[in-house]
Structure formats: structure tokens, C-alpha cells
Protein backbone atom coordinates (compact mmCIF):
# COMPACT_ATOMS: atom_id res chain seq x y z
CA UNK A 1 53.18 -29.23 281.23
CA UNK A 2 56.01 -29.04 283.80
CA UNK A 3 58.44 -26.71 283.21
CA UNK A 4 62.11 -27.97 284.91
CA UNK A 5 63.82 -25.11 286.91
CA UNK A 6 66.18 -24.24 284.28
CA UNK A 7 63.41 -23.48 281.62
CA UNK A 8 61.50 -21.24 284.07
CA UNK A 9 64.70 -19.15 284.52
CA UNK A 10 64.79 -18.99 280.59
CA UNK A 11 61.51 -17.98 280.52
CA UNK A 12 61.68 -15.44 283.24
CA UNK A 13 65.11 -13.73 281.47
CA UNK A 14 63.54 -13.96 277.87
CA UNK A 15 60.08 -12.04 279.63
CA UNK A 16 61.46 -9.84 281.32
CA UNK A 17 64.05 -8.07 278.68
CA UNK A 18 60.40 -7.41 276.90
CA UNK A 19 59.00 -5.33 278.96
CA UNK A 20 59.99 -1.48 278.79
CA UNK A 21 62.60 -0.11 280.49
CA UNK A 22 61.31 1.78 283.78
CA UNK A 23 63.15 4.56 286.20
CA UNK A 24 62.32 4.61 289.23
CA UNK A 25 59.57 2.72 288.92
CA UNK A 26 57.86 4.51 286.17
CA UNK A 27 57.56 4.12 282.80
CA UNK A 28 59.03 7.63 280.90
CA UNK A 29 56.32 7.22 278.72
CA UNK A 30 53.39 6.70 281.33
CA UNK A 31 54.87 9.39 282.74
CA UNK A 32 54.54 11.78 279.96
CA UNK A 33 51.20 10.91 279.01
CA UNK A 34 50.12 11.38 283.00
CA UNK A 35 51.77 15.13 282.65
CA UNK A 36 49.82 15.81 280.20
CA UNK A 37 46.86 14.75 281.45
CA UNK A 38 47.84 17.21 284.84
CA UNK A 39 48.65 19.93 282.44
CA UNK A 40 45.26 19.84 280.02
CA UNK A 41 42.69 19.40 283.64
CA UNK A 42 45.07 22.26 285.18
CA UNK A 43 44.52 24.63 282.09
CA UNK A 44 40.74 24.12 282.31
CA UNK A 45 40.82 25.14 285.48
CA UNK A 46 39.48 21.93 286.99
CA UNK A 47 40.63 19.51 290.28
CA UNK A 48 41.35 15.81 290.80
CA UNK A 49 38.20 15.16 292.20
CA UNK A 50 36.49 17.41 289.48
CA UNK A 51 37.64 15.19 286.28
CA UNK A 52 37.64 11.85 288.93
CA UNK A 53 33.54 12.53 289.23
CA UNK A 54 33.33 13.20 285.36
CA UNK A 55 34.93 9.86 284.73
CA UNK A 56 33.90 7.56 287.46
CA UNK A 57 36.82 7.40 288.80
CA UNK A 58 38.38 8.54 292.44
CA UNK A 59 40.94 11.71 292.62
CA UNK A 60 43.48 9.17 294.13
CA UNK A 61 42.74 7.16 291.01
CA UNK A 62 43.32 10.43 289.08
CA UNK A 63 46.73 11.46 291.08
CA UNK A 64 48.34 8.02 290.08
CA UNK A 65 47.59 8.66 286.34
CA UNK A 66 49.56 12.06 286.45
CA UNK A 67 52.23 10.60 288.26
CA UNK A 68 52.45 7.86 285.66
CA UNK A 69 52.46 5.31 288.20
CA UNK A 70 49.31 3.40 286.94
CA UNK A 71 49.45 3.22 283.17
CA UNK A 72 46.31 4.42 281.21
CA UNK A 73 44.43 1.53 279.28
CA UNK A 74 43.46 2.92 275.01
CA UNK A 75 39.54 3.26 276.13
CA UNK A 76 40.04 5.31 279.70
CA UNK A 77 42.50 7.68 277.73
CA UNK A 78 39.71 8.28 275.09
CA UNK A 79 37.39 9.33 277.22
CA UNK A 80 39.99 11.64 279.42
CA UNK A 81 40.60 13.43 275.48
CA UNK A 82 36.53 13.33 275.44
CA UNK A 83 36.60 14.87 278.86
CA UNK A 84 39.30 17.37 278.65
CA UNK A 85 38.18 18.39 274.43
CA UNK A 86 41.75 17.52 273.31
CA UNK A 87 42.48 14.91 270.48
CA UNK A 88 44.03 11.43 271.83
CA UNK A 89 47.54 12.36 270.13
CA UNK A 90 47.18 15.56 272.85
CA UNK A 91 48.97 13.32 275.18
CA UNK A 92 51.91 12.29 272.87
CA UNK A 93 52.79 15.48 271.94
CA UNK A 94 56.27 16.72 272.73
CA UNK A 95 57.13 13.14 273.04
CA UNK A 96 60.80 12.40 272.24
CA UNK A 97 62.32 9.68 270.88
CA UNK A 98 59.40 8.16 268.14
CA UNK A 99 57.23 6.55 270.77
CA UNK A 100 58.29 2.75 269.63
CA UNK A 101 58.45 0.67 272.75
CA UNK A 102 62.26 0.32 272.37
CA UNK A 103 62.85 4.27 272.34
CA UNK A 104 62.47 4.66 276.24
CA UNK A 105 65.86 5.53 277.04
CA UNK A 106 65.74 8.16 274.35
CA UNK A 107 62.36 9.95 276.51
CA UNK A 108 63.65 13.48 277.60
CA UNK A 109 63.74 13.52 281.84
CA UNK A 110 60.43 14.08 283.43
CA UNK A 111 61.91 16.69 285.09
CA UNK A 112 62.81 18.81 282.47
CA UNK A 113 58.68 18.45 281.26
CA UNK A 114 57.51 18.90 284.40
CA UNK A 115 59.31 22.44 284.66
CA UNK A 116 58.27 22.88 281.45
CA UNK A 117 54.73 21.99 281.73
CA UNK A 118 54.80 23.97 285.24
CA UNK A 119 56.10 27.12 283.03
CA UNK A 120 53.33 27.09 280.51
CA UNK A 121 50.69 26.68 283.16
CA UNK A 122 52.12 30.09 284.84
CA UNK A 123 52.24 31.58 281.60
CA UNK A 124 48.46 31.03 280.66
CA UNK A 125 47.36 31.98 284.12
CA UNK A 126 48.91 35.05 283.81
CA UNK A 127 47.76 35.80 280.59
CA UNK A 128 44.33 35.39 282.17
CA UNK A 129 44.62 37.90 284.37
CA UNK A 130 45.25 40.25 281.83
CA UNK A 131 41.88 42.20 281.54
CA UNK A 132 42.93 44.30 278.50
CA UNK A 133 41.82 43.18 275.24
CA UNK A 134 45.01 45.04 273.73
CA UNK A 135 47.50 44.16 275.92
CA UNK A 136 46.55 40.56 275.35
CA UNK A 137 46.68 41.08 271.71
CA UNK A 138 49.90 42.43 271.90
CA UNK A 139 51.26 40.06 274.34
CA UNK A 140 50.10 37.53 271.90
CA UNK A 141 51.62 38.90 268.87
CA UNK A 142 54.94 39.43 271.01
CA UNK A 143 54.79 35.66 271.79
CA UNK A 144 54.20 34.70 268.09
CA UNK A 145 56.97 36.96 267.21
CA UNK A 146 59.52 35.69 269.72
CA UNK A 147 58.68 31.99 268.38
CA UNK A 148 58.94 32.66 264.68
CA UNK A 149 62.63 34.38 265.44
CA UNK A 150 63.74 31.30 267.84
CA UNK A 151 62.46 28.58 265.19
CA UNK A 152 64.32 30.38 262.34
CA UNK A 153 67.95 30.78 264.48
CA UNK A 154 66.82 27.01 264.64
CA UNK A 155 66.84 26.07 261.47
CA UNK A 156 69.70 27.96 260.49
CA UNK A 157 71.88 26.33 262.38
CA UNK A 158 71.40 23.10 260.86
């Protein structure tokens, strides 16, 4: 079948307004569910080349995940939750918007989770460090404290 010129550009338009919305280059959600991925292997502690040998895969293979510049097929992002001991919906969480393939341009800036994710990874080192059984324990009730106030002042103000 022989498509005339006019038809292929019909085609082409009608494809293309399909496919998700990317910036700059990216796709906000491959690029959440890469962070994630960075975040979870940084909080165990292990490297690129670490979780690359665990799944047969290279650490360049790895870094392009995390970046979100090579999307992450439904079986290799199994495993990675396998891997890392998190649930699948680990790397959907804190996902704005409700995920639907139309909701891309609601995705908060990968910026903003990056410092975020950057944050929580300082915050759980540190709290390594601390040698103190107590002083954790407190730290940790101080944390539970703070977040119980903040999500009330929350909800009170809607």
C-alpha cells in the first residue's frame, strides 16, 4: 500500500501528538522514575557498577536510567525493585500529577526532586553517623514530631 505524500504528513502529525510530551529531551516521568532509582542504590550504599553487575547490565547502562534518558521497560524495573528490596510503586512515589500519560506537563521540575532527593540522601547519611542509640532515637522522634505539626498546619489550611 502506497501512501501519497499528503497522507504520510497526516500520519506523521496524528503520531506524533501521541507520544508524551518531553523537555529537553526527557520524559518528566522517565526522569522521575530514574531519580528514584539513583536515590534507593545511593541509600544502600551501593555504585553504578555495583547494581550494573547485579543486573547484567553496564554502569553506563545504569547512569542513563537515572538520568531518565533511556526509559525503563515493566520487566527490567521489576527486577531493579527485586534488586534494591523496594516495591515497584517505590519508583512512582511522590509522583505528581496522576501518572496518566496526558498529565506530563503537570510533573513537578526535576530540579526541584533532585534537590529534594539530594536532601534526604544527606539527611540519612548523617543520621548514620550518629553512633548514639539515644540521640538517634531522639532525632527520630524530633523528625516524627516536626512532620505530624507541618501535615496538620497543612490540613488546616484547606
Amino acid at each position: 500500500m502506497d501512501l501519497g505524500g499528503a497522507q504520510m504528513a497526516t500520519r506523521r502529525a496524528r503520531d506524533d501528538k501521541s507520544k508524551p510530551v518531553r523537555r529537553g529531551g526527557q520524559d518528566p516521568i522517565d526522569a522521575h522514575v530514574g531519580g528514584r532509582l539513583r536515590l534507593r542504590r545511593m541509600l544502600l550504599g551501593m555504585s553504578q557498577y555495583d547494581i550494573g553487575q547485579a543486573m547484567g547490565l553496564t554502569f553506563q547502562q545504569i547512569q542513563k536510567y537515572e538520568r531518565g534518558k533511556s526509559r525503563i521497560g515493566a520487566g527490567r524495573l521489576y527486577e531493579f525493585a527485586r534488586v534494591l528490596n523496594v516495591p515497584v510503586s517505590f519508583f512512582f512515589d511522590d509522583l505528581a500529577g496522576d501518572g496518566a500519560a496526558g498529565s506530563h506537563d503537570d510533573a513537578a521540575p526535576v530540579e526541584t526532586e533532585g534537590r529534594r532527593d539530594r536532601q534526604l540522601l544527606e539527611l540519612m547519611r548523617a543520621y548514620r553517623r550518629i553512633l548514639d542509640p539515644d540521640v538517634r532515637r531522639t532525632l527520630f522522634e524530633l523528625a516524627k514530631s516536626l512532620a505530624s505539626r507541618s501535615s496538620s498546619a497543612h490540613d488546616s489550611k484547606d
